[in-house]
PDB file of N, CA and C in Angstrom:
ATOM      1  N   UNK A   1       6.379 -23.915  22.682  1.00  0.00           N
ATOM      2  CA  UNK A   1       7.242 -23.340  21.672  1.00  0.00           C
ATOM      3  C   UNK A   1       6.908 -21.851  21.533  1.00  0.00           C
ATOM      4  N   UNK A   2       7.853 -20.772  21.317  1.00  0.00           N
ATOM      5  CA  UNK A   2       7.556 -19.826  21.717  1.00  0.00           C
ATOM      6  C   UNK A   2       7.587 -18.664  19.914  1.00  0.00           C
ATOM      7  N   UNK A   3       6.864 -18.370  19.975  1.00  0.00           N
ATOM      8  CA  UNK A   3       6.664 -17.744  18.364  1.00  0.00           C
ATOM      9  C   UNK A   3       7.820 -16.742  18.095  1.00  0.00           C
ATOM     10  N   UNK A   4       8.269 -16.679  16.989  1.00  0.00           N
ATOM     11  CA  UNK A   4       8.931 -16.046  16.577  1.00  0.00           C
ATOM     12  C   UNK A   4       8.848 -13.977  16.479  1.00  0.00           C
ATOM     13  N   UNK A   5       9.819 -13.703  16.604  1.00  0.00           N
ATOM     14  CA  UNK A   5       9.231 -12.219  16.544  1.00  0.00           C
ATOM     15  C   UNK A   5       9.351 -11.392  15.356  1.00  0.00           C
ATOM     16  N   UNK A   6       9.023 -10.094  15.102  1.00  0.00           N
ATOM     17  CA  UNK A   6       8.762  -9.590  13.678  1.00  0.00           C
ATOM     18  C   UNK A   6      10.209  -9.957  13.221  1.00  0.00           C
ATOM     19  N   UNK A   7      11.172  -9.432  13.915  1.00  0.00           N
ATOM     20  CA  UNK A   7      12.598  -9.022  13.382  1.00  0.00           C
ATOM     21  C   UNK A   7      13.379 -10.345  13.172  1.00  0.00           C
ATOM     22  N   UNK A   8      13.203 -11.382  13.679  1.00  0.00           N
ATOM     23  CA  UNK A   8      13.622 -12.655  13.547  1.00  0.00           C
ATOM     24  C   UNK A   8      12.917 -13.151  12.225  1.00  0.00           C
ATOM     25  N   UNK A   9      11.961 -13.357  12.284  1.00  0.00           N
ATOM     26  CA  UNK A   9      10.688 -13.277  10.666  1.00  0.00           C
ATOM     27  C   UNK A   9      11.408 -12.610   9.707  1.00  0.00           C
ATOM     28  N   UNK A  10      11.878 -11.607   9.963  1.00  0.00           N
ATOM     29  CA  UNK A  10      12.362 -10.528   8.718  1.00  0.00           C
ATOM     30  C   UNK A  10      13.478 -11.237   8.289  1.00  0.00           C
ATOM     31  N   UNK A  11      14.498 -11.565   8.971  1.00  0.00           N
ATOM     32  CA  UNK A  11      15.833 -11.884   8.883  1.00  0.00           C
ATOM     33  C   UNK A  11      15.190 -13.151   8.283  1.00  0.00           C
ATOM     34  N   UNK A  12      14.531 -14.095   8.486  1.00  0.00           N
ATOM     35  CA  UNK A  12      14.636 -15.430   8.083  1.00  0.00           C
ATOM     36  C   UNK A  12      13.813 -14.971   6.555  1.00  0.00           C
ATOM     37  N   UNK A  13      12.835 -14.422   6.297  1.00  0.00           N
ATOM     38  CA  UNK A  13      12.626 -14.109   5.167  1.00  0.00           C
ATOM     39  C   UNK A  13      13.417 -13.176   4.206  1.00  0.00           C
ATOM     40  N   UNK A  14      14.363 -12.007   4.484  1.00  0.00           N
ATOM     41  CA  UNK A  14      15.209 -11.708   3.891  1.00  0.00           C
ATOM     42  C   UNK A  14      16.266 -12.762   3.154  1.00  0.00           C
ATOM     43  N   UNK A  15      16.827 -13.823   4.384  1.00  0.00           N
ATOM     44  CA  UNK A  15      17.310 -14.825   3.801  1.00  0.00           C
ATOM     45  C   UNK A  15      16.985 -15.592   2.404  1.00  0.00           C
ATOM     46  N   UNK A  16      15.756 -16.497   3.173  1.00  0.00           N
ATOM     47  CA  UNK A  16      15.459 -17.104   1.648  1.00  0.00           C
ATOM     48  C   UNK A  16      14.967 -16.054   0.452  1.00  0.00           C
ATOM     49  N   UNK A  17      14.255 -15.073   0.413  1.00  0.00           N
ATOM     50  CA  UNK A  17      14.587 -14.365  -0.954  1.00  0.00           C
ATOM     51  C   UNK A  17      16.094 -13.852  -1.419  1.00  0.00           C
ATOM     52  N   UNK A  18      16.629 -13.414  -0.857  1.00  0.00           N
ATOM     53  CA  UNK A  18      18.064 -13.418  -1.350  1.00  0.00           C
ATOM     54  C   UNK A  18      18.722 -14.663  -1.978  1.00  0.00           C
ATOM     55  N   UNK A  19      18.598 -15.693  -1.414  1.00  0.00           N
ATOM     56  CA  UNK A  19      18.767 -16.705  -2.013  1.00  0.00           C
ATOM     57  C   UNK A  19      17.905 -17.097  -3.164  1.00  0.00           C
ATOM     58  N   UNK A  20      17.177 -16.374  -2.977  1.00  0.00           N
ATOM     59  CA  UNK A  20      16.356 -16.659  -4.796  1.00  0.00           C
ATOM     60  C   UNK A  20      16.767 -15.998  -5.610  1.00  0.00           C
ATOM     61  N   UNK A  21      17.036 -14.497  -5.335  1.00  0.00           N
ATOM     62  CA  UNK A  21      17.315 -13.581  -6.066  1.00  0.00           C
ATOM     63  C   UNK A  21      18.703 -14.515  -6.529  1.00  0.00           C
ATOM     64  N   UNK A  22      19.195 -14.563  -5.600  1.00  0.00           N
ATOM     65  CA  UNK A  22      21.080 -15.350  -6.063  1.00  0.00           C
ATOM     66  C   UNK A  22      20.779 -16.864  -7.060  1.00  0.00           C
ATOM     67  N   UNK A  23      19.776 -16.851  -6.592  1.00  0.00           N
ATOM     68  CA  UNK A  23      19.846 -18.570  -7.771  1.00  0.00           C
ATOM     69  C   UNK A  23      19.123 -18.291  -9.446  1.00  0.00           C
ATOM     70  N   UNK A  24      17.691 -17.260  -9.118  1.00  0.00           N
ATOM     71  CA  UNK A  24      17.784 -16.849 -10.357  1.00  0.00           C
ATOM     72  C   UNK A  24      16.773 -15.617 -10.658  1.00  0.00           C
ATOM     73  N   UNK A  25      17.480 -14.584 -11.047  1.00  0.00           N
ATOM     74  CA  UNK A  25      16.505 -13.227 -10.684  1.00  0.00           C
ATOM     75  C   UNK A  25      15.199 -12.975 -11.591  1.00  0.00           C
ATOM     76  N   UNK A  26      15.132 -13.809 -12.162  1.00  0.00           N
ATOM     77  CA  UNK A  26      13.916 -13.300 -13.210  1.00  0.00           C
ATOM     78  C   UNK A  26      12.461 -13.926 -12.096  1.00  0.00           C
ATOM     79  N   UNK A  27      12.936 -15.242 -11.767  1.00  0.00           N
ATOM     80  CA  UNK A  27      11.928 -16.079 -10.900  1.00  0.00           C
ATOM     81  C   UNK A  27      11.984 -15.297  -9.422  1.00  0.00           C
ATOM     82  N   UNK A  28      12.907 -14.691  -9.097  1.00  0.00           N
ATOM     83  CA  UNK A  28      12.490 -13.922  -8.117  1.00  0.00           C
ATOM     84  C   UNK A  28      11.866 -12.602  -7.839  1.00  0.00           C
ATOM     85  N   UNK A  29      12.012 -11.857  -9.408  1.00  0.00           N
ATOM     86  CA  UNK A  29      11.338 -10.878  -9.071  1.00  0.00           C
ATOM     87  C   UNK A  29       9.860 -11.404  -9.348  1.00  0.00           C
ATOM     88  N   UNK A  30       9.675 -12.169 -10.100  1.00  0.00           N
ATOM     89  CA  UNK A  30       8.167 -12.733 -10.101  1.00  0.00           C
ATOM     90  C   UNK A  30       7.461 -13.125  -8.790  1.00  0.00           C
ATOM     91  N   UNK A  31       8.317 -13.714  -8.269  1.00  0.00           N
ATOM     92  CA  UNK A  31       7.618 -13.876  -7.130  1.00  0.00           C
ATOM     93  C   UNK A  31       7.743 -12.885  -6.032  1.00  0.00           C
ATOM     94  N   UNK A  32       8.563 -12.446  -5.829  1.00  0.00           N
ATOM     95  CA  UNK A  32       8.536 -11.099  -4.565  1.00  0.00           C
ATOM     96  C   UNK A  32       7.640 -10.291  -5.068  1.00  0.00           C
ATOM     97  N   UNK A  33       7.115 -10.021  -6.689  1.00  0.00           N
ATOM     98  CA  UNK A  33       6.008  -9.275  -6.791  1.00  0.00           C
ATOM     99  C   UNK A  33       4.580  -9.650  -6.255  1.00  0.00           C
ATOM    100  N   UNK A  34       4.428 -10.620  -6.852  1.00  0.00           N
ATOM    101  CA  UNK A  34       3.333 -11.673  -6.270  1.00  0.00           C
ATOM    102  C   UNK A  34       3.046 -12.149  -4.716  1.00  0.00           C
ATOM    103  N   UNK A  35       4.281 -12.127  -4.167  1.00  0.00           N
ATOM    104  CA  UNK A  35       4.303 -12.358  -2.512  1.00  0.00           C
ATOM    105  C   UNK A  35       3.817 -10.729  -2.104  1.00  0.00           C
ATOM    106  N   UNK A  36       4.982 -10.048  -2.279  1.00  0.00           N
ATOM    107  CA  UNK A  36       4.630  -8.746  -1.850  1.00  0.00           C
ATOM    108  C   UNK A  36       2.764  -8.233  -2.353  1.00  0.00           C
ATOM    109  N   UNK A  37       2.605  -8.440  -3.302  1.00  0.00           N
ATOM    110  CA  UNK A  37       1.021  -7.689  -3.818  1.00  0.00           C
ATOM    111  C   UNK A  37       0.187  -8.606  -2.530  1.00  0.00           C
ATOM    112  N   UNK A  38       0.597  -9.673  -2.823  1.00  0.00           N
ATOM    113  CA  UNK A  38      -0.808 -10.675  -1.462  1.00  0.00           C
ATOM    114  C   UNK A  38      -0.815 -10.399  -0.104  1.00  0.00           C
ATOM    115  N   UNK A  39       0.172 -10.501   0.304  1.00  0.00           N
ATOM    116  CA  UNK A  39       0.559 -10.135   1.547  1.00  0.00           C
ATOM    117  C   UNK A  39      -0.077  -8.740   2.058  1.00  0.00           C
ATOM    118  N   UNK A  40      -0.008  -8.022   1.432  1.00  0.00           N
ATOM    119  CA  UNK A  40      -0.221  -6.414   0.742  1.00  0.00           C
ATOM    120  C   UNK A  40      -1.632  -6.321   1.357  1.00  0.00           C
ATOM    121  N   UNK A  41      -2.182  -6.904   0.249  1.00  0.00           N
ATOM    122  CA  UNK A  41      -4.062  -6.930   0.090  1.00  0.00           C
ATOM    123  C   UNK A  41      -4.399  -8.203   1.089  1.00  0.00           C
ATOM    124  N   UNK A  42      -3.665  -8.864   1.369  1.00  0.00           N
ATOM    125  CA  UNK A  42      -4.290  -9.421   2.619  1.00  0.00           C
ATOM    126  C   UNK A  42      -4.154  -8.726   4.205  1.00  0.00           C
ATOM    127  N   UNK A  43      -2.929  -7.628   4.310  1.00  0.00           N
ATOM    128  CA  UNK A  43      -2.980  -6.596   5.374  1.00  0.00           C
ATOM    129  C   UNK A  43      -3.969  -5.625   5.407  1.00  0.00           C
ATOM    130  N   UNK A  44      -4.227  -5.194   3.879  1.00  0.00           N
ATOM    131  CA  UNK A  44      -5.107  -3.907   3.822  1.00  0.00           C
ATOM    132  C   UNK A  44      -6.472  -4.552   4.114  1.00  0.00           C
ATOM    133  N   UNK A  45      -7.055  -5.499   3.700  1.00  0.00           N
ATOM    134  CA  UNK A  45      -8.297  -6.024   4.095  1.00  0.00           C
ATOM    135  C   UNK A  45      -8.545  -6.296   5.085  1.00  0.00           C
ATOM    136  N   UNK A  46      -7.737  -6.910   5.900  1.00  0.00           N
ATOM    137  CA  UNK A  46      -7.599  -6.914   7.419  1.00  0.00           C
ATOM    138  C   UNK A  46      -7.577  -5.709   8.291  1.00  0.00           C
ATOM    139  N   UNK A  47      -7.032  -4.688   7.859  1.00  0.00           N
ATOM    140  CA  UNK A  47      -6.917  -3.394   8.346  1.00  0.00           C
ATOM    141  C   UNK A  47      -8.431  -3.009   8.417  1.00  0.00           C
ATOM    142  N   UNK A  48      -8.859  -2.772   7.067  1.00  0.00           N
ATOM    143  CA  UNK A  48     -10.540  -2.885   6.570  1.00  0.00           C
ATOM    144  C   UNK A  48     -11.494  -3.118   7.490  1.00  0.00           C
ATOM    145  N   UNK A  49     -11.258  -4.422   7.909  1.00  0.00           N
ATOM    146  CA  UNK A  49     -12.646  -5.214   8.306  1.00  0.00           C
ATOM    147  C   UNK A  49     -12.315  -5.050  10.244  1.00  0.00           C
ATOM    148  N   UNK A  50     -11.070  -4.873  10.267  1.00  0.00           N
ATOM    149  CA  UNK A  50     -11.058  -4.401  12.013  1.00  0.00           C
ATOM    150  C   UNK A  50     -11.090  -2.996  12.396  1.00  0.00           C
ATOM    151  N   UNK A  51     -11.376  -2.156  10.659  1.00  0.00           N
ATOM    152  CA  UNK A  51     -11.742  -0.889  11.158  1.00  0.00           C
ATOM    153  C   UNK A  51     -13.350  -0.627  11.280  1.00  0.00           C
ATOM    154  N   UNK A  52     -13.950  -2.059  10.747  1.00  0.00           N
ATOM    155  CA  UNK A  52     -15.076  -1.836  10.411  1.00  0.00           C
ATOM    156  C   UNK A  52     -16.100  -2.246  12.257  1.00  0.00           C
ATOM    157  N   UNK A  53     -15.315  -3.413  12.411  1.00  0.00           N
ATOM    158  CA  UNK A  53     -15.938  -4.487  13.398  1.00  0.00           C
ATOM    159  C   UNK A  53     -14.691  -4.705  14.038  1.00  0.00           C
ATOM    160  N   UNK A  54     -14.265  -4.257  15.141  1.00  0.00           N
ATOM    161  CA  UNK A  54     -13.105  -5.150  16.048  1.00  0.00           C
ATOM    162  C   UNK A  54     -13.549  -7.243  16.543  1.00  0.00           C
ATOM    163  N   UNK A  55     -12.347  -7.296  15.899  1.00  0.00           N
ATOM    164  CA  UNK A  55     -12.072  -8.711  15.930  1.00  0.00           C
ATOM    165  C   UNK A  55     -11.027  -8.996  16.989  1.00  0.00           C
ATOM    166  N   UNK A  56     -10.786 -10.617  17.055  1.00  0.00           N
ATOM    167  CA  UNK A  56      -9.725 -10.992  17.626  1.00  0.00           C
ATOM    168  C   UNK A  56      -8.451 -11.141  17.338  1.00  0.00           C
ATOM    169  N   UNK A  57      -8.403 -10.758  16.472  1.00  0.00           N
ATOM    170  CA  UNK A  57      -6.976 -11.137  15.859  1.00  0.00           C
ATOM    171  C   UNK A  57      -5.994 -10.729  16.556  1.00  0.00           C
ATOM    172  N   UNK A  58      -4.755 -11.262  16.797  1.00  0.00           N
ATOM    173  CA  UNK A  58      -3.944 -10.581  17.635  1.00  0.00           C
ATOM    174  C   UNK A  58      -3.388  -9.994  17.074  1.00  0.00           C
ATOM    175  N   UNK A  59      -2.527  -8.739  17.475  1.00  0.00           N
ATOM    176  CA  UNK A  59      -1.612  -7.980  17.157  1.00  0.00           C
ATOM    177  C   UNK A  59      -0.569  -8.081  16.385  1.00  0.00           C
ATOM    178  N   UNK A  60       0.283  -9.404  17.124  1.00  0.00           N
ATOM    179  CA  UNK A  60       1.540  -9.863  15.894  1.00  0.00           C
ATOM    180  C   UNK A  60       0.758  -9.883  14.734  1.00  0.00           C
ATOM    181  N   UNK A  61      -0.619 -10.004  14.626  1.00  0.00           N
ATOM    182  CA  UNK A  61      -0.469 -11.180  13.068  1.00  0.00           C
ATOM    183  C   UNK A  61      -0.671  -9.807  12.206  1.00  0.00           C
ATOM    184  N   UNK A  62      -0.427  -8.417  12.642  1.00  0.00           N
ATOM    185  CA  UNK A  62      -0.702  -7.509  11.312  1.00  0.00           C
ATOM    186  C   UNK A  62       1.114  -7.204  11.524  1.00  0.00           C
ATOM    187  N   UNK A  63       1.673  -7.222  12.774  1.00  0.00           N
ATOM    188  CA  UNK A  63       2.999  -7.239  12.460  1.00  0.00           C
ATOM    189  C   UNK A  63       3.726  -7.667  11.330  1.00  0.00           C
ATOM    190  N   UNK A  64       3.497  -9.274  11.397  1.00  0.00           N
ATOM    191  CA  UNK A  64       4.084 -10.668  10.396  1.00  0.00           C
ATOM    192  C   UNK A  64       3.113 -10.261   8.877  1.00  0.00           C
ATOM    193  N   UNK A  65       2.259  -9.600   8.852  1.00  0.00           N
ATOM    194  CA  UNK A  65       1.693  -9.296   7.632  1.00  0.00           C
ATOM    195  C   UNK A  65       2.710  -8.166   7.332  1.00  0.00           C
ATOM    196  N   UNK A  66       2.963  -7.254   7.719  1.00  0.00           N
ATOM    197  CA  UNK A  66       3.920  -6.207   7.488  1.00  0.00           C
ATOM    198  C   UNK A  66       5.141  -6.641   6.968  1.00  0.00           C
ATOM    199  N   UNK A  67       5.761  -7.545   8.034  1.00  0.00           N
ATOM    200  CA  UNK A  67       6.897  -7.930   7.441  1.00  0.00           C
ATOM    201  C   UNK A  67       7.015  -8.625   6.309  1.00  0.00           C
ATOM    202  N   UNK A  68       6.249  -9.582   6.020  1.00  0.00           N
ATOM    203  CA  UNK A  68       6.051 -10.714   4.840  1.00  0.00           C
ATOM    204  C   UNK A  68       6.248  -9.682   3.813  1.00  0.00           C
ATOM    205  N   UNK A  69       5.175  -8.567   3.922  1.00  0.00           N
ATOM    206  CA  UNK A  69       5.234  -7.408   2.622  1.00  0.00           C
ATOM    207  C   UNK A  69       6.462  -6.544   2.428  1.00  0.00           C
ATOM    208  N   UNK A  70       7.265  -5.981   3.605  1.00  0.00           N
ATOM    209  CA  UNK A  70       7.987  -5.530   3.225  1.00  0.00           C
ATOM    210  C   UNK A  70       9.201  -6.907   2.719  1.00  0.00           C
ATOM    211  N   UNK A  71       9.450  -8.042   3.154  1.00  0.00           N
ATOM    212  CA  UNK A  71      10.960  -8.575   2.750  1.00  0.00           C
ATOM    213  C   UNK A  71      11.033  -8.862   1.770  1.00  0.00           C
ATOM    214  N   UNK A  72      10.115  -9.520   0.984  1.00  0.00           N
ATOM    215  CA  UNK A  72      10.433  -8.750  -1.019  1.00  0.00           C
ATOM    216  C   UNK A  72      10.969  -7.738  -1.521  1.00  0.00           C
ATOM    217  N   UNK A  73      10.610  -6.900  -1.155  1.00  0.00           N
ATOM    218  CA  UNK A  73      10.943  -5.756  -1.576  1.00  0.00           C
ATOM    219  C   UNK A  73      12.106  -5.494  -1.096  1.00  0.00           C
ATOM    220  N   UNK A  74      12.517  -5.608   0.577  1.00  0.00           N
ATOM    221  CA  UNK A  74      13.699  -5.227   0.753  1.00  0.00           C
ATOM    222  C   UNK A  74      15.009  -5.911   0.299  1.00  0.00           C
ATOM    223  N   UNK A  75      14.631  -6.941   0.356  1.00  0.00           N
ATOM    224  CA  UNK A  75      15.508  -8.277  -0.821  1.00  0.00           C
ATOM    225  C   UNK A  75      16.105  -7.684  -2.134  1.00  0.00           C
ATOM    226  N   UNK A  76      14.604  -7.580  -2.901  1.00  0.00           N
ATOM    227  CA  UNK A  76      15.446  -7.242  -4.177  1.00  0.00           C
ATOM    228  C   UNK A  76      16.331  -5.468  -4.162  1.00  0.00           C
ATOM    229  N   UNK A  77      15.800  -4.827  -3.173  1.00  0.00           N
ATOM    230  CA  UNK A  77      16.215  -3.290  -3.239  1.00  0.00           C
ATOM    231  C   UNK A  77      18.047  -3.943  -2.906  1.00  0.00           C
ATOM    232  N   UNK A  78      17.884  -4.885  -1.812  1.00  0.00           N
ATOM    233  CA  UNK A  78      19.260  -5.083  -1.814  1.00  0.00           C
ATOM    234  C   UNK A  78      20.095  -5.660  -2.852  1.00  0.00           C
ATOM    235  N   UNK A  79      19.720  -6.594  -3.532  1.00  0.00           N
ATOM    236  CA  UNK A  79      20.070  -7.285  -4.520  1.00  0.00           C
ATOM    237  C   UNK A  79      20.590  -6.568  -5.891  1.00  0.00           C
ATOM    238  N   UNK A  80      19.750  -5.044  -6.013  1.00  0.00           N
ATOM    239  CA  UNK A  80      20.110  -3.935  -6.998  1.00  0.00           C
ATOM    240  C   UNK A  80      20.800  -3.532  -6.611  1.00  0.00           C
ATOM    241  N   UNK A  81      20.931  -3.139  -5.391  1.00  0.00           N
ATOM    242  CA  UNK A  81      22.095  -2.185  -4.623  1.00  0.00           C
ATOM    243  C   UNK A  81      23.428  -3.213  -5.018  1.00  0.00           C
ATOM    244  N   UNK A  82      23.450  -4.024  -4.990  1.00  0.00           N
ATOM    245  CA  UNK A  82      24.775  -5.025  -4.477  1.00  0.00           C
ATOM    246  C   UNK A  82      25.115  -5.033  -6.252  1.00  0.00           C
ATOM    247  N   UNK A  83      24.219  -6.121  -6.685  1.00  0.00           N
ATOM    248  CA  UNK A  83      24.406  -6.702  -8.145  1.00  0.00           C
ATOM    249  C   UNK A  83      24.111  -5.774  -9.483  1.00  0.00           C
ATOM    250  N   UNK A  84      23.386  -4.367  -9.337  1.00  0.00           N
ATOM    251  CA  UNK A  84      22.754  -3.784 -10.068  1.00  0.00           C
ATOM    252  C   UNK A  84      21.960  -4.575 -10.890  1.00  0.00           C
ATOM    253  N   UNK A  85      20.965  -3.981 -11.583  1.00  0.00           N
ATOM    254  CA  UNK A  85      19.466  -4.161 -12.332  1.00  0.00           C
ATOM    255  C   UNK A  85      19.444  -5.317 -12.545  1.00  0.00           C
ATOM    256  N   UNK A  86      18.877  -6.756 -12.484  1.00  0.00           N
ATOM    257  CA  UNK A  86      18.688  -8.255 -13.136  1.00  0.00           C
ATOM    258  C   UNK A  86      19.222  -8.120 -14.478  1.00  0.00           C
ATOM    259  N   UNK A  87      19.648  -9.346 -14.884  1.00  0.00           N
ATOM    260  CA  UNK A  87      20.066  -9.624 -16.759  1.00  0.00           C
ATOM    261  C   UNK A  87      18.792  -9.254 -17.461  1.00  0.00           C
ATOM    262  N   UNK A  88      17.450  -9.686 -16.901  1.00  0.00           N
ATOM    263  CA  UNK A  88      16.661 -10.072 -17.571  1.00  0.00           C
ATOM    264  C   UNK A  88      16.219  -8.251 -18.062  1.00  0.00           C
ATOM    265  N   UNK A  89      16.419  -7.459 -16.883  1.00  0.00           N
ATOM    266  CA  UNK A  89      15.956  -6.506 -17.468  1.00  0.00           C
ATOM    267  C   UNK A  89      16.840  -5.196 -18.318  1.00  0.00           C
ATOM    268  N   UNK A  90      17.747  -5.790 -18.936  1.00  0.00           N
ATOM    269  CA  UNK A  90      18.835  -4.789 -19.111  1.00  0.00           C
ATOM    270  C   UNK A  90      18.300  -4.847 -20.703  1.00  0.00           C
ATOM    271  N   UNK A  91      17.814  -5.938 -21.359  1.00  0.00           N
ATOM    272  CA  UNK A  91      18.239  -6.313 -22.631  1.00  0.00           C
ATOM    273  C   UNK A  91      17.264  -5.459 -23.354  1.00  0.00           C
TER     274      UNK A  91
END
């Protein structure tokens, strides 16, 4: 089975957050914050410790860390663009 690539990853994760954002935006910005921050600090630590000591890790996997972090974010940037600001935060 042959692994998926960054840009295929992106698209399939753009997907399902959009679909969160569309089902209900308060629970999605909670979580694209929370996805995005981990993802985040689990790239930068990784960055860290293979600047410290080269490891094995392969290459994709700081790719797919990249992407994971950015498709939150690019989700909801789209989701403002399209729908403007969530209900939750207007009031």
């Amino acid at each position: 089975m042959r692994r998926p690539s960054s840009i295929e990853l992106l698209l399939f994760q753009l997907v399902i957050y959009f679909m969160l954002w569309l089902g209900n935006d308060y629970v999605a910005t909670m979580i694209s914050l929370v996805f995005a921050g981990i993802f985040f600090l689990i790239l930068i630590i990784s960055l860290m410790v293979e600047g410290v000591e080269s490891s094995k890790v392969p290459r994709w996997y700081y790719g797919y860390m990249l992407v994971s972090t950015l498709a939150p974010i690019v989700s909801s940037g789209i989701y403002v663009l399209i729908y403007g600001m969530p209900d939750w935060m207007i009031q």
